[in-house]
C-alpha atoms as a PDB file:
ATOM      1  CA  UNK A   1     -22.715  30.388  41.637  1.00  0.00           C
ATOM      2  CA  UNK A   2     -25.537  29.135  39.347  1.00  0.00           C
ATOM      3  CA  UNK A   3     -23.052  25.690  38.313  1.00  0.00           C
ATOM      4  CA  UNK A   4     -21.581  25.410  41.541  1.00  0.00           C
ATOM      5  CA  UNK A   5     -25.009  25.139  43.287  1.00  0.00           C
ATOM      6  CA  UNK A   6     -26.333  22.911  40.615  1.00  0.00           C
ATOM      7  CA  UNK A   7     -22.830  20.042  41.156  1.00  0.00           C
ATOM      8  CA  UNK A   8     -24.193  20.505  44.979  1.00  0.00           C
ATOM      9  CA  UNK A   9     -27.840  19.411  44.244  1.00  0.00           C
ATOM     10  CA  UNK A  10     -28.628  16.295  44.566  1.00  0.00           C
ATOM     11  CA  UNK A  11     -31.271  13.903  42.007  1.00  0.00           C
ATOM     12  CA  UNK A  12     -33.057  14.805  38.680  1.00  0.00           C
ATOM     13  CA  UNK A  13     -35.336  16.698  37.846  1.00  0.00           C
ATOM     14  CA  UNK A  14     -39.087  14.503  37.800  1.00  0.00           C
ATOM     15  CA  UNK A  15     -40.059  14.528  34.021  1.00  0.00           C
ATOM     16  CA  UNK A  16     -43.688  13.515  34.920  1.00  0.00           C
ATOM     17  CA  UNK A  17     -44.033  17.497  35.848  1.00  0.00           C
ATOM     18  CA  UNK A  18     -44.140  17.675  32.117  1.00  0.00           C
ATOM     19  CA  UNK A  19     -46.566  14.811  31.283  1.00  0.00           C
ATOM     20  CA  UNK A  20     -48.746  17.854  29.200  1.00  0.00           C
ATOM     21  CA  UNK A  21     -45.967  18.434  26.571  1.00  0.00           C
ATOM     22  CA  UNK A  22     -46.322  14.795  25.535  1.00  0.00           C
ATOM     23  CA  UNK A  23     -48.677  13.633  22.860  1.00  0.00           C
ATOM     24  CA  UNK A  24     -47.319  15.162  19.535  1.00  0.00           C
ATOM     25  CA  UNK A  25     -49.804  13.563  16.987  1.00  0.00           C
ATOM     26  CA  UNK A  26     -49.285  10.025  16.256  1.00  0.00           C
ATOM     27  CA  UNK A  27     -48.666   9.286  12.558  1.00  0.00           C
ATOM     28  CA  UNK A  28     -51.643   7.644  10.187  1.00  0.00           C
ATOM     29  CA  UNK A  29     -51.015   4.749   8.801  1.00  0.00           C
ATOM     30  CA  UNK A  30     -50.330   6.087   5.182  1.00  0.00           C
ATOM     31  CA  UNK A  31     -49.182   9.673   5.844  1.00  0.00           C
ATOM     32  CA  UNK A  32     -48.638  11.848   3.075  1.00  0.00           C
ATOM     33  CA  UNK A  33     -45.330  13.130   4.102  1.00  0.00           C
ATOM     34  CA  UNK A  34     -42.064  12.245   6.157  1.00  0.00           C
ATOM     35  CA  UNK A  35     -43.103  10.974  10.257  1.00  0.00           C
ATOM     36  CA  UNK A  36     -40.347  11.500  12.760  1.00  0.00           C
ATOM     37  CA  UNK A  37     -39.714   8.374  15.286  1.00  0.00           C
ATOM     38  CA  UNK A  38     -37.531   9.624  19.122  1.00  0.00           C
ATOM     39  CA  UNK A  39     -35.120   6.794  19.714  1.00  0.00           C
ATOM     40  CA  UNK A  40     -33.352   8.560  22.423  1.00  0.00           C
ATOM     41  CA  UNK A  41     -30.873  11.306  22.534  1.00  0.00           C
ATOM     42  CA  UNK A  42     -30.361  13.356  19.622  1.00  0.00           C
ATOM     43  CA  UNK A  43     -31.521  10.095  17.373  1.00  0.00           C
ATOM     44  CA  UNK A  44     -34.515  10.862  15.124  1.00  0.00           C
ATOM     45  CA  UNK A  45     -35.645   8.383  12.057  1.00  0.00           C
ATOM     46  CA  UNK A  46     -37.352  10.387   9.335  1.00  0.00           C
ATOM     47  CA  UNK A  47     -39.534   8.368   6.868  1.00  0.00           C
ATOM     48  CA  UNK A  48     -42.025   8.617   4.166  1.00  0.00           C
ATOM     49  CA  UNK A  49     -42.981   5.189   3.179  1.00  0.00           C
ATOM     50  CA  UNK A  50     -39.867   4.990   0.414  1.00  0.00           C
ATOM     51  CA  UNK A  51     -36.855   6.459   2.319  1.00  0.00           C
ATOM     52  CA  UNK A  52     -35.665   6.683   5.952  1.00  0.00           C
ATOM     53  CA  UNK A  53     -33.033   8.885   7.155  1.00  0.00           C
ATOM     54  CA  UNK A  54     -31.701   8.682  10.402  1.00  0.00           C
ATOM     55  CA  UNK A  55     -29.484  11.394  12.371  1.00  0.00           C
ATOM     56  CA  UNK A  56     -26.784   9.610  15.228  1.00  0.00           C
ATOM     57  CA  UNK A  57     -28.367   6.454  15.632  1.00  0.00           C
ATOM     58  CA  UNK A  58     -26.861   5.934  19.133  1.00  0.00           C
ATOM     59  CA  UNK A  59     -28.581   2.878  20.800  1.00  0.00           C
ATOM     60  CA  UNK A  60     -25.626   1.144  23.055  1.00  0.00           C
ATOM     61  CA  UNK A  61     -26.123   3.573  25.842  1.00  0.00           C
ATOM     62  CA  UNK A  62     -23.140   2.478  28.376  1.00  0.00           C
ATOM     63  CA  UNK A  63     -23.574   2.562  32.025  1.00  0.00           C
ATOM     64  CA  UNK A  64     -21.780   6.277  33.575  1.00  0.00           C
ATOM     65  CA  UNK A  65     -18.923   3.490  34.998  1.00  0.00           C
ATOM     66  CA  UNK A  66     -18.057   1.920  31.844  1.00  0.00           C
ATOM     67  CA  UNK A  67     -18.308   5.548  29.873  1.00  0.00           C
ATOM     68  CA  UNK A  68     -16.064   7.082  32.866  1.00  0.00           C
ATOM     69  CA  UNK A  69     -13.580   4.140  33.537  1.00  0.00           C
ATOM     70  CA  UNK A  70     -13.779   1.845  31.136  1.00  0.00           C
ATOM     71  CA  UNK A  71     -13.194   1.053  26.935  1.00  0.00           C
ATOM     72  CA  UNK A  72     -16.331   1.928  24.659  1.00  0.00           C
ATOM     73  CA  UNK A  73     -17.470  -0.430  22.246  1.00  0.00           C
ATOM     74  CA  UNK A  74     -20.517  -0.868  20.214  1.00  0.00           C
ATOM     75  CA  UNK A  75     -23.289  -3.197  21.564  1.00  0.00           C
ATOM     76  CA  UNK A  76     -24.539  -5.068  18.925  1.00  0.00           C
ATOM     77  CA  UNK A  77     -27.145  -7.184  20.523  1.00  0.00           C
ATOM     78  CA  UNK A  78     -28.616  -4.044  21.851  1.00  0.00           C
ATOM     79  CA  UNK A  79     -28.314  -2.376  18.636  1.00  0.00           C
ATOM     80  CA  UNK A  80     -29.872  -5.162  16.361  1.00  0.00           C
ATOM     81  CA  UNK A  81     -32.930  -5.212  19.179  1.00  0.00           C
ATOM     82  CA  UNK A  82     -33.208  -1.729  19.170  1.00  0.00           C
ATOM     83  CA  UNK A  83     -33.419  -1.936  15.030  1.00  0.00           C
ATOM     84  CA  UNK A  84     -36.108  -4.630  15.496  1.00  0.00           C
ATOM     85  CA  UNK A  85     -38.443  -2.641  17.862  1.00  0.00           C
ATOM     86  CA  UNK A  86     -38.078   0.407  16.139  1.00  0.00           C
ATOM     87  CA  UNK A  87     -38.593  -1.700  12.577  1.00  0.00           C
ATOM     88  CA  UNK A  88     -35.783  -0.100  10.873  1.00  0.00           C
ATOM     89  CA  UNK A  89     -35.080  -2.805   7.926  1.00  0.00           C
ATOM     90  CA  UNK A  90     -33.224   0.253   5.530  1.00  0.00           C
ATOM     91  CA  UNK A  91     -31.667   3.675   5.895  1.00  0.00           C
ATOM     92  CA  UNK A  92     -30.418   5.837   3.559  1.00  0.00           C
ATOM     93  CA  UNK A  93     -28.350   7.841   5.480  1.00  0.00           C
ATOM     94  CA  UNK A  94     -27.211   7.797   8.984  1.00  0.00           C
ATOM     95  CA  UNK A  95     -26.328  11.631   9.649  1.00  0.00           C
ATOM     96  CA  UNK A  96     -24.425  11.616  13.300  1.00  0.00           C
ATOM     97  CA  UNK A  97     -24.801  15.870  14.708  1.00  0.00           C
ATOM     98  CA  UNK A  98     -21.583  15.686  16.060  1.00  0.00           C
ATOM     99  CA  UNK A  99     -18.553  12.837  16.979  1.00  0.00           C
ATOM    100  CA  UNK A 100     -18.981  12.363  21.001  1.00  0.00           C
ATOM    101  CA  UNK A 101     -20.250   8.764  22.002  1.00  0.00           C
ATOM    102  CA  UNK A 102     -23.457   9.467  22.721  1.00  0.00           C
ATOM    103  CA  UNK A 103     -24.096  10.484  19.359  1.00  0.00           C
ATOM    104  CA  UNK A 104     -21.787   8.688  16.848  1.00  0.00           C
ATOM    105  CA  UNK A 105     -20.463   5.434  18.697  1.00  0.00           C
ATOM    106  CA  UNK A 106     -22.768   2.850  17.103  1.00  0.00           C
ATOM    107  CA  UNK A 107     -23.268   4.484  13.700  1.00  0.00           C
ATOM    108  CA  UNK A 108     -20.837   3.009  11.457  1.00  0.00           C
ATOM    109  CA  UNK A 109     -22.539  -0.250  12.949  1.00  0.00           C
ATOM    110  CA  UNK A 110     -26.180   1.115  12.071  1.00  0.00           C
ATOM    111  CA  UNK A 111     -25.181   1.750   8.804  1.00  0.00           C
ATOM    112  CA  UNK A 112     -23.646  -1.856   7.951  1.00  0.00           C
ATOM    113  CA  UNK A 113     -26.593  -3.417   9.711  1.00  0.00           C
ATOM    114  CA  UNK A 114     -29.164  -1.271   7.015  1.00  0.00           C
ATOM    115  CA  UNK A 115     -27.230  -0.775   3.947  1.00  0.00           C
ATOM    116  CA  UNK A 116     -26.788   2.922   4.800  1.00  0.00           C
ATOM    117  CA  UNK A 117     -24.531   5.699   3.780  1.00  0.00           C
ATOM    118  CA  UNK A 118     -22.540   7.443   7.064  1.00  0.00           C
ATOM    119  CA  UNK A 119     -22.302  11.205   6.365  1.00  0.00           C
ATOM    120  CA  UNK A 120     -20.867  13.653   8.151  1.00  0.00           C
ATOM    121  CA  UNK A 121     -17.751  15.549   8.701  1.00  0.00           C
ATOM    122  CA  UNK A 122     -13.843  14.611   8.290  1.00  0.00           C
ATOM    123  CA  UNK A 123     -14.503  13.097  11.907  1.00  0.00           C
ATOM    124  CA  UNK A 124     -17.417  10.872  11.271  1.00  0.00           C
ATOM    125  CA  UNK A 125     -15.607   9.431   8.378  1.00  0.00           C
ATOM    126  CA  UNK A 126     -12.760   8.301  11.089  1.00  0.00           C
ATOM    127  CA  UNK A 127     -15.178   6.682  13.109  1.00  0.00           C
ATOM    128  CA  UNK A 128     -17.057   5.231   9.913  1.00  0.00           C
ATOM    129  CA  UNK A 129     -13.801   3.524   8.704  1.00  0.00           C
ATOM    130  CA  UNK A 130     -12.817   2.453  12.276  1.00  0.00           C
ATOM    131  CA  UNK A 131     -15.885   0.773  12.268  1.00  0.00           C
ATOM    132  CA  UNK A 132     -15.525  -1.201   8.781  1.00  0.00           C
ATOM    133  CA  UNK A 133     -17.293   0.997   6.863  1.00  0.00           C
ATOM    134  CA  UNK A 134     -15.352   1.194   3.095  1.00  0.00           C
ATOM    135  CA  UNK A 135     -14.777   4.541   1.773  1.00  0.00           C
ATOM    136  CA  UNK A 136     -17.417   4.285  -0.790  1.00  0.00           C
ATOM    137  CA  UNK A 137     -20.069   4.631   2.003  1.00  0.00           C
ATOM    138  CA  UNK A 138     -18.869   7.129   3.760  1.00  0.00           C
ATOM    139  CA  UNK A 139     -19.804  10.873   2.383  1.00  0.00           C
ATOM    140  CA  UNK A 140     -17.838  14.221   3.813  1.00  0.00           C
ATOM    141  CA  UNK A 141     -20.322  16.565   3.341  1.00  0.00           C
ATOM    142  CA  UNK A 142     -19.908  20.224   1.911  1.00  0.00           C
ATOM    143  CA  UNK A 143     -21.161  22.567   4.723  1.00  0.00           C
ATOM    144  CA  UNK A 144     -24.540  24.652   3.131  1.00  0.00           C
ATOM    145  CA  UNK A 145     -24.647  22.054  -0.216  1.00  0.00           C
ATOM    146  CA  UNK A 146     -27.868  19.615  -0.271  1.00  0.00           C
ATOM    147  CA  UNK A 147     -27.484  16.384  -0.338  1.00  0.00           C
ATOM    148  CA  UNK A 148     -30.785  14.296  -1.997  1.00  0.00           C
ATOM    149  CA  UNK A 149     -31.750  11.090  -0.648  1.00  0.00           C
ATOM    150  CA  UNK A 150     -35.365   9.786  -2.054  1.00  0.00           C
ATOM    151  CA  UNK A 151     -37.550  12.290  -1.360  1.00  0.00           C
ATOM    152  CA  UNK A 152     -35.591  14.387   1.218  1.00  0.00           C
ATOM    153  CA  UNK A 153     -32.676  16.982   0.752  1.00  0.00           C
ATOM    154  CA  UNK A 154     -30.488  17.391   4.044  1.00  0.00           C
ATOM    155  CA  UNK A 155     -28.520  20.347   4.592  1.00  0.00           C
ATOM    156  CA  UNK A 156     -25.454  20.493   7.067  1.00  0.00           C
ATOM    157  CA  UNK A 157     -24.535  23.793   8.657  1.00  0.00           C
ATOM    158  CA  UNK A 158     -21.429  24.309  10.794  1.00  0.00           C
ATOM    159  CA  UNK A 159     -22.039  25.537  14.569  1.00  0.00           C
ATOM    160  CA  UNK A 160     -20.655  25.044  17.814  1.00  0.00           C
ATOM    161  CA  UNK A 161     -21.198  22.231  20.454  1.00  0.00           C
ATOM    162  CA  UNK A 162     -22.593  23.729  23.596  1.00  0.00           C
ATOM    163  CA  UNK A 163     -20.178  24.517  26.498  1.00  0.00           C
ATOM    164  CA  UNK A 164     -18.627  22.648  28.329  1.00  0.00           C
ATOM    165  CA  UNK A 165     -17.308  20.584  25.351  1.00  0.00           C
ATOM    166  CA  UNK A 166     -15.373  18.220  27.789  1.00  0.00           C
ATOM    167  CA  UNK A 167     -13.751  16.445  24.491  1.00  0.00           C
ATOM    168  CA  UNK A 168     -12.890  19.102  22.098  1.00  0.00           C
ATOM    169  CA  UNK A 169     -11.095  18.791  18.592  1.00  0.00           C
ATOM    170  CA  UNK A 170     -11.218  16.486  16.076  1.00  0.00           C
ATOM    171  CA  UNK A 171     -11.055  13.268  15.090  1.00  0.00           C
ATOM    172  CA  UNK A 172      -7.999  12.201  12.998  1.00  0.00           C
ATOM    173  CA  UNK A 173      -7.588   8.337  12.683  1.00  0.00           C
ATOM    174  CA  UNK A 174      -9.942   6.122  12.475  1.00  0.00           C
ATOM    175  CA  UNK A 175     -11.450   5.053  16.004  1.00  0.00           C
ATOM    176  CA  UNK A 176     -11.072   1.333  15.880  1.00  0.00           C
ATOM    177  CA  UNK A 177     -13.563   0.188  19.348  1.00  0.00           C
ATOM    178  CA  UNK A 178     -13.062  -0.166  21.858  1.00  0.00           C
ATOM    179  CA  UNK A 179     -11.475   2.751  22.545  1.00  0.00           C
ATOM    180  CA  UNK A 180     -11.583   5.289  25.598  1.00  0.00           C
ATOM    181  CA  UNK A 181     -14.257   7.467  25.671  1.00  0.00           C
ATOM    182  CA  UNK A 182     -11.908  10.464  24.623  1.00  0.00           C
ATOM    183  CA  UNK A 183     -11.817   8.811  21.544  1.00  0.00           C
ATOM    184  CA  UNK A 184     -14.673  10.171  20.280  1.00  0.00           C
ATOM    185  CA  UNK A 185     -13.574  14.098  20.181  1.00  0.00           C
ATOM    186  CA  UNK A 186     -15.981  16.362  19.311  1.00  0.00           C
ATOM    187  CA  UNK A 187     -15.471  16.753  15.529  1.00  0.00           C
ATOM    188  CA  UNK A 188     -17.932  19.670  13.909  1.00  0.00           C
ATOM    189  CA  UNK A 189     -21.083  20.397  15.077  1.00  0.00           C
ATOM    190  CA  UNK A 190     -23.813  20.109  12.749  1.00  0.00           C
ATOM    191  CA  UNK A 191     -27.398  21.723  12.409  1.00  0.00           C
ATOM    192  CA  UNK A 192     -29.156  19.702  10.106  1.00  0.00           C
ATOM    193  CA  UNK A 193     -31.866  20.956   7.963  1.00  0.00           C
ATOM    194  CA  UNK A 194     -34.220  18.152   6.594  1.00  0.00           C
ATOM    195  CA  UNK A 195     -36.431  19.074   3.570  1.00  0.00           C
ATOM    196  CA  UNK A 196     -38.693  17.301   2.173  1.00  0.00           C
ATOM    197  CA  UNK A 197     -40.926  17.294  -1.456  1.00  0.00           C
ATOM    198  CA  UNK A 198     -44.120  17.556   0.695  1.00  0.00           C
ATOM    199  CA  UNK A 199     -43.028  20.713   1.431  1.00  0.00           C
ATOM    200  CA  UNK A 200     -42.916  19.902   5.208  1.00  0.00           C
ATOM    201  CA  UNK A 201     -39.308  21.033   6.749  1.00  0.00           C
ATOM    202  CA  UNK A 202     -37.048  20.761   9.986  1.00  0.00           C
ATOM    203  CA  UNK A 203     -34.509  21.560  11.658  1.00  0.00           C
ATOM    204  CA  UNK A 204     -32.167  18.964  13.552  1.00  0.00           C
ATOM    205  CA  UNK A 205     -30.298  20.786  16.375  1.00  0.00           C
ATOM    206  CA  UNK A 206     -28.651  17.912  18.194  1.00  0.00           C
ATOM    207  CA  UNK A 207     -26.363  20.038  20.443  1.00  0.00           C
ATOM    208  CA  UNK A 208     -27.316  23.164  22.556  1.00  0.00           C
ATOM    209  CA  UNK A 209     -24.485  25.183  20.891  1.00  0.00           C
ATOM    210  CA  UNK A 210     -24.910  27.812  18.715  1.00  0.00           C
ATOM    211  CA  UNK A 211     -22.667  30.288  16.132  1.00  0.00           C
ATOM    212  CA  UNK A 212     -24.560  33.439  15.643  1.00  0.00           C
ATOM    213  CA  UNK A 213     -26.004  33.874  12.233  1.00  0.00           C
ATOM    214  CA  UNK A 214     -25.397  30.613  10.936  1.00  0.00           C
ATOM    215  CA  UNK A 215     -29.024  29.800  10.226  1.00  0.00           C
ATOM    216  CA  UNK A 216     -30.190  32.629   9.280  1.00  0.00           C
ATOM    217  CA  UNK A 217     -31.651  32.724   5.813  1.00  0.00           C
ATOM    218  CA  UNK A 218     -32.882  29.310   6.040  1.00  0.00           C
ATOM    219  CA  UNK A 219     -36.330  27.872   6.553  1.00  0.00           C
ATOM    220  CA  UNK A 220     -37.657  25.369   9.409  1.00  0.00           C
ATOM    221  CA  UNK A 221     -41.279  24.118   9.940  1.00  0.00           C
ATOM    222  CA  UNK A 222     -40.117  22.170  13.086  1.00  0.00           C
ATOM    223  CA  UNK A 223     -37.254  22.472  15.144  1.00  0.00           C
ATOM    224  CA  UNK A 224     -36.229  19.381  17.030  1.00  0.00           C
ATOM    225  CA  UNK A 225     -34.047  21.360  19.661  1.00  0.00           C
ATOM    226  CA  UNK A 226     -31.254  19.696  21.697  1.00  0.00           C
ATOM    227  CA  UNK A 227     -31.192  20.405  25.205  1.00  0.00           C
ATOM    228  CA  UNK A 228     -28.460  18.829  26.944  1.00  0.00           C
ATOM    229  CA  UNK A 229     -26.051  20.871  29.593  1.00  0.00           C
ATOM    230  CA  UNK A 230     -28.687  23.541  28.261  1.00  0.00           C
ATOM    231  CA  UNK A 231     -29.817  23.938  32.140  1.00  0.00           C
ATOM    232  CA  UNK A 232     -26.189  24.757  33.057  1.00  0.00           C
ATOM    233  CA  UNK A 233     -26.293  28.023  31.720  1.00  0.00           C
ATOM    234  CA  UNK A 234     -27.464  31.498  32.227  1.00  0.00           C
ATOM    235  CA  UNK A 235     -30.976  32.843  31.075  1.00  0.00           C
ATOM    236  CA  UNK A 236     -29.444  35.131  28.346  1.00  0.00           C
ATOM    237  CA  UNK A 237     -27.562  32.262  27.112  1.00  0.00           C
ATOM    238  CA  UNK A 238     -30.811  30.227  26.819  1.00  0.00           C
ATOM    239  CA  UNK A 239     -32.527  32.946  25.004  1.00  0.00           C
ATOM    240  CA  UNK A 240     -29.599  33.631  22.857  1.00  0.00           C
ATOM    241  CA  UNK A 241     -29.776  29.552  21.849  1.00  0.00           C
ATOM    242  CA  UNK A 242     -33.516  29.680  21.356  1.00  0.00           C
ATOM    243  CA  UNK A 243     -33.207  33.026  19.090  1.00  0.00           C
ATOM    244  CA  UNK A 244     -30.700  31.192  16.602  1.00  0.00           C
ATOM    245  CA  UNK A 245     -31.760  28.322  16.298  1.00  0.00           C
ATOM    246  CA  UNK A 246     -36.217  28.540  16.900  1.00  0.00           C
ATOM    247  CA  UNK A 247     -36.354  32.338  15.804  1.00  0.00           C
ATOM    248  CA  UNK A 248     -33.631  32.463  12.828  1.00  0.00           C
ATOM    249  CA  UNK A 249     -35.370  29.522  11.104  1.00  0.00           C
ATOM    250  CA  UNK A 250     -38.882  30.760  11.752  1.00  0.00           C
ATOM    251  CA  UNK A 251     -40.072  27.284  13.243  1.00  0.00           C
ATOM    252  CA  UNK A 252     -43.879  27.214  15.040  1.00  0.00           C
ATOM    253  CA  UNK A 253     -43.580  24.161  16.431  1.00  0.00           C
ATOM    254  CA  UNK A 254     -39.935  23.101  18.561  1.00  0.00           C
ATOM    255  CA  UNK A 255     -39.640  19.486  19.734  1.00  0.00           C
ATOM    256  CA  UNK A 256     -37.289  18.751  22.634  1.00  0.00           C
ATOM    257  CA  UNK A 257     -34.484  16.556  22.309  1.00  0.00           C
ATOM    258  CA  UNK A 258     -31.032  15.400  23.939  1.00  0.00           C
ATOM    259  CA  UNK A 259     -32.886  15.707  27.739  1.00  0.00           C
ATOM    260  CA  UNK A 260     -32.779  11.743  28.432  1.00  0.00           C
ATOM    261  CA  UNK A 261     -30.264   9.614  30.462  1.00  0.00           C
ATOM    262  CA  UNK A 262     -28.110   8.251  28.277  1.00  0.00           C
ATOM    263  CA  UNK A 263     -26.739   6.028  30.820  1.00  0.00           C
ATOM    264  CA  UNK A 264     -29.962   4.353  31.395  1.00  0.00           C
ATOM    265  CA  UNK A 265     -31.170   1.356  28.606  1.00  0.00           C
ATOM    266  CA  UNK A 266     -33.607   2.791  25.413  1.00  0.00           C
ATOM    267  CA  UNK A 267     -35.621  -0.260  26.775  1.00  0.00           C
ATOM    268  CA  UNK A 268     -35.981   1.291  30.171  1.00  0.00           C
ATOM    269  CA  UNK A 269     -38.829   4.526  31.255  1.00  0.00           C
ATOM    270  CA  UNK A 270     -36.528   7.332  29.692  1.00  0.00           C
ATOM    271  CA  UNK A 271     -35.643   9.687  32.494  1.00  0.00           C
ATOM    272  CA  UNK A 272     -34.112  13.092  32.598  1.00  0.00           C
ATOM    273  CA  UNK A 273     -30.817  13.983  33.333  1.00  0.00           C
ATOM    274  CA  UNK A 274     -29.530  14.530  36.861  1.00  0.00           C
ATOM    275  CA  UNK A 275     -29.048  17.765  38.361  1.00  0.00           C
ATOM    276  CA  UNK A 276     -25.231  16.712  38.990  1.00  0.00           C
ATOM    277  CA  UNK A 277     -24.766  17.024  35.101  1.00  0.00           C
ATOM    278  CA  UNK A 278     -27.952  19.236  33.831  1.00  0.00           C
ATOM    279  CA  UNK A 279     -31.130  20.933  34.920  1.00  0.00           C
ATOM    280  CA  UNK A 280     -34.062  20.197  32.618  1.00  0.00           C
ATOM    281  CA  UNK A 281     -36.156  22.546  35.324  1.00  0.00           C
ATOM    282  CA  UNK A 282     -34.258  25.392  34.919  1.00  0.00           C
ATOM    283  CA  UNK A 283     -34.200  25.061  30.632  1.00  0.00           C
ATOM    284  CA  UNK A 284     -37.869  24.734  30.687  1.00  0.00           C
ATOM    285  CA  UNK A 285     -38.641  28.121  32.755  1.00  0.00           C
ATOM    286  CA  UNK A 286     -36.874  30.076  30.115  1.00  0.00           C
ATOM    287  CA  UNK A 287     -38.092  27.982  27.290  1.00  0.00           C
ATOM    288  CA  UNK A 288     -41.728  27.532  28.504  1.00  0.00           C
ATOM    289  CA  UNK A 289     -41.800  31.457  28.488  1.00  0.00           C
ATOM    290  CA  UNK A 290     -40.319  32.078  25.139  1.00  0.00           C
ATOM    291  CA  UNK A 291     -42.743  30.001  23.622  1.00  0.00           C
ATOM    292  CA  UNK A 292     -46.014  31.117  25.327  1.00  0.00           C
ATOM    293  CA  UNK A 293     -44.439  34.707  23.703  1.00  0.00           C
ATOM    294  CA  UNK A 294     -43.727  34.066  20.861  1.00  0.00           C
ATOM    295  CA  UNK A 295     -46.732  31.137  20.131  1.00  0.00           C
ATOM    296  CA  UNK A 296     -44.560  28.662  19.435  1.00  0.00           C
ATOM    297  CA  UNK A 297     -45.590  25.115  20.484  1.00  0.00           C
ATOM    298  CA  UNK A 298     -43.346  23.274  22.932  1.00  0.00           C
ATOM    299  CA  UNK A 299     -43.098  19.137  22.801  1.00  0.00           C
ATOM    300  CA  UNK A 300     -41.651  16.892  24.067  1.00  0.00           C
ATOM    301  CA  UNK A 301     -41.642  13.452  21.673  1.00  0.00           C
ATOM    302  CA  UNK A 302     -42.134  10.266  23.166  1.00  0.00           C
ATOM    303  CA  UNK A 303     -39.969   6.949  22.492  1.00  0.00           C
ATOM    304  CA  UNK A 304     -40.850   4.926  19.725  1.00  0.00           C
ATOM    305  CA  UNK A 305     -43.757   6.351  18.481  1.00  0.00           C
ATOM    306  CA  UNK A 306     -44.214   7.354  14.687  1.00  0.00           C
ATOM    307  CA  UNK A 307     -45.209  11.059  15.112  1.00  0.00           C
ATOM    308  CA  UNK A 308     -46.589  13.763  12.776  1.00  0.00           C
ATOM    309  CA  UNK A 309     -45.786  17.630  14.290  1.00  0.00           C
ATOM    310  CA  UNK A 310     -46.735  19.169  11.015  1.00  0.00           C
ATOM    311  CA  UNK A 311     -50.350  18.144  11.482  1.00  0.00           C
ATOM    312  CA  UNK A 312     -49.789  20.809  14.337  1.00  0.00           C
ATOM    313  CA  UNK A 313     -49.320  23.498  11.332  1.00  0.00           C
ATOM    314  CA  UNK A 314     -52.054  22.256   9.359  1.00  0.00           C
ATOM    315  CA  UNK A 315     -49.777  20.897   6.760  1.00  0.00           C
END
């Protein structure tokens, strides 16, 4: 009854209601470890003065007509103005959480543009050589194996995408744009642990999927949570999410991500889903409660800003 009644409901939820979780600390000018920058969706560009990392690096956004009806194809004006604002000059590694379009279309294209390595799974290297990208910058990662980039070590852990996954499987050509939006299965899921020698830590959960136990054992200051279709499900489901992913890494500090319009321009007021696809109201009733419990601080990042959530931690 729960997803029927939310197809029937009509508009979004109002993201102003949440104006307080805004305001994560805004990075000094010489920090003394790695900032995190929102670019919408589940893309997040980690830095430290010498290296940048960036997961997805999705900045095309589509219209819901063009993603429903028609042919996908990167939007490279849109993506080289989006570098520009953002001032992304060079990446190390673009590190996509999964192979849908709204996280993966415009990465092999982010990675030409700043000299970057694409790594994923067997599915982002389809879209990576679709894209142009030669072999020799293209890593398939070994699930649970660091890889070290500058100063960071990322860690990729297999989990699930959350349900519905409307384009399961993988990928198993390369995706050569434009392409229908099927294209762009599903692939593996990745949590993403990002390390760094400051000691400072996070966890990258880009989809609101889980596979019980999968984290546990490892270590998160910070957990940038993904959110999306999170609203569609039932309370226990919620709290199961938020127990392994928040809980099994032991993060005090959980950042919200994946809760935007996708459809909408990066250069537009981001907005939150609407209720015909998500409800960011009903997510942050359960959430909002877990976190008073447990005294776990609950953010939510804002666009283009250079932040600091360690400082929250005192680190």
């Amino acid at each position: 009854m729960r997803s029927l009644s939310l197809r029937l409901r009509l508009g979004r939820p109002e993201i102003g209601r949440y104006a307080d979780s805004f305001g994560l600390p805004q990075a000094s000018a010489r920090p003394d470890g790695p900032t995190v920058t929102f670019l919408g969706v589940a893309t997040l560009l980690f830095e430290d003065g010498t290296t940048a990392v960036l997961t997805d690096g999705f900045f095309s956004r589509p219209s819901l007509p063009r993603v429903a009806l028609g042919r996908l194809a990167p939007d490279e004006a849109q993506i080289e103005a989006t570098l520009a604002r953002a001032g992304i000059d060079r990446v190390a590694v673009v590190a996509p959480v999964h192979t849908h379009f709204d996280h993966v279309m415009d990465s092999a294209v982010v990675a030409r543009r700043t000299g970057a390595r694409l790594a994923g799974g067997t599915s982002v290297a389809q879209v990576g050589r679709g894209g142009g990208l030669p072999d020799d910058r293209i890593d398939v990662v070994v699930p649970g194996e660091p890889m070290t980039v500058g100063g960071f070590r990322l860690t990729w852990v297999e989990g699930e995408h959350c349900p519905p996954d409307r384009y399961p499987g993988t990928i198993t050509a390369p995706v050569v744009p434009p392409v229908r939006t099927d294209a762009y299965r599903c692939g593996e899921a990745w949590s993403i642990l990002v390390e760094h020698d400051s000691g400072r830590s996070a966890l990258v959960q880009g989809s609101a999927g889980f596979r019980p136990g999968a984290l546990a054992g490892r270590h998160a200051d910070v957990a940038y949570l993904g959110i999306g279709q999170l609203g569609v499900q039932d309370e226990a489901y919620i709290a199961e999410y938020w127990a392994e992913t928040v809980e099994a890494v032991g993060a005090r500090q959980v950042v919200l991500i994946h809760w935007d319009d996708f459809f909408r321009p990066l250069d537009r007021p981001l907005r939150a889903l609407p209720y015909l696809g998500d409800d960011l109201d009903a997510t942050m009733a359960v959430l909002g409660r877990l976190a008073d419990e447990q005294r776990v601080g609950l953010h939510f990042p804002t666009v283009w800003r250079r932040e600091d959530p360690w400082v929250l931690l005192g680190r």
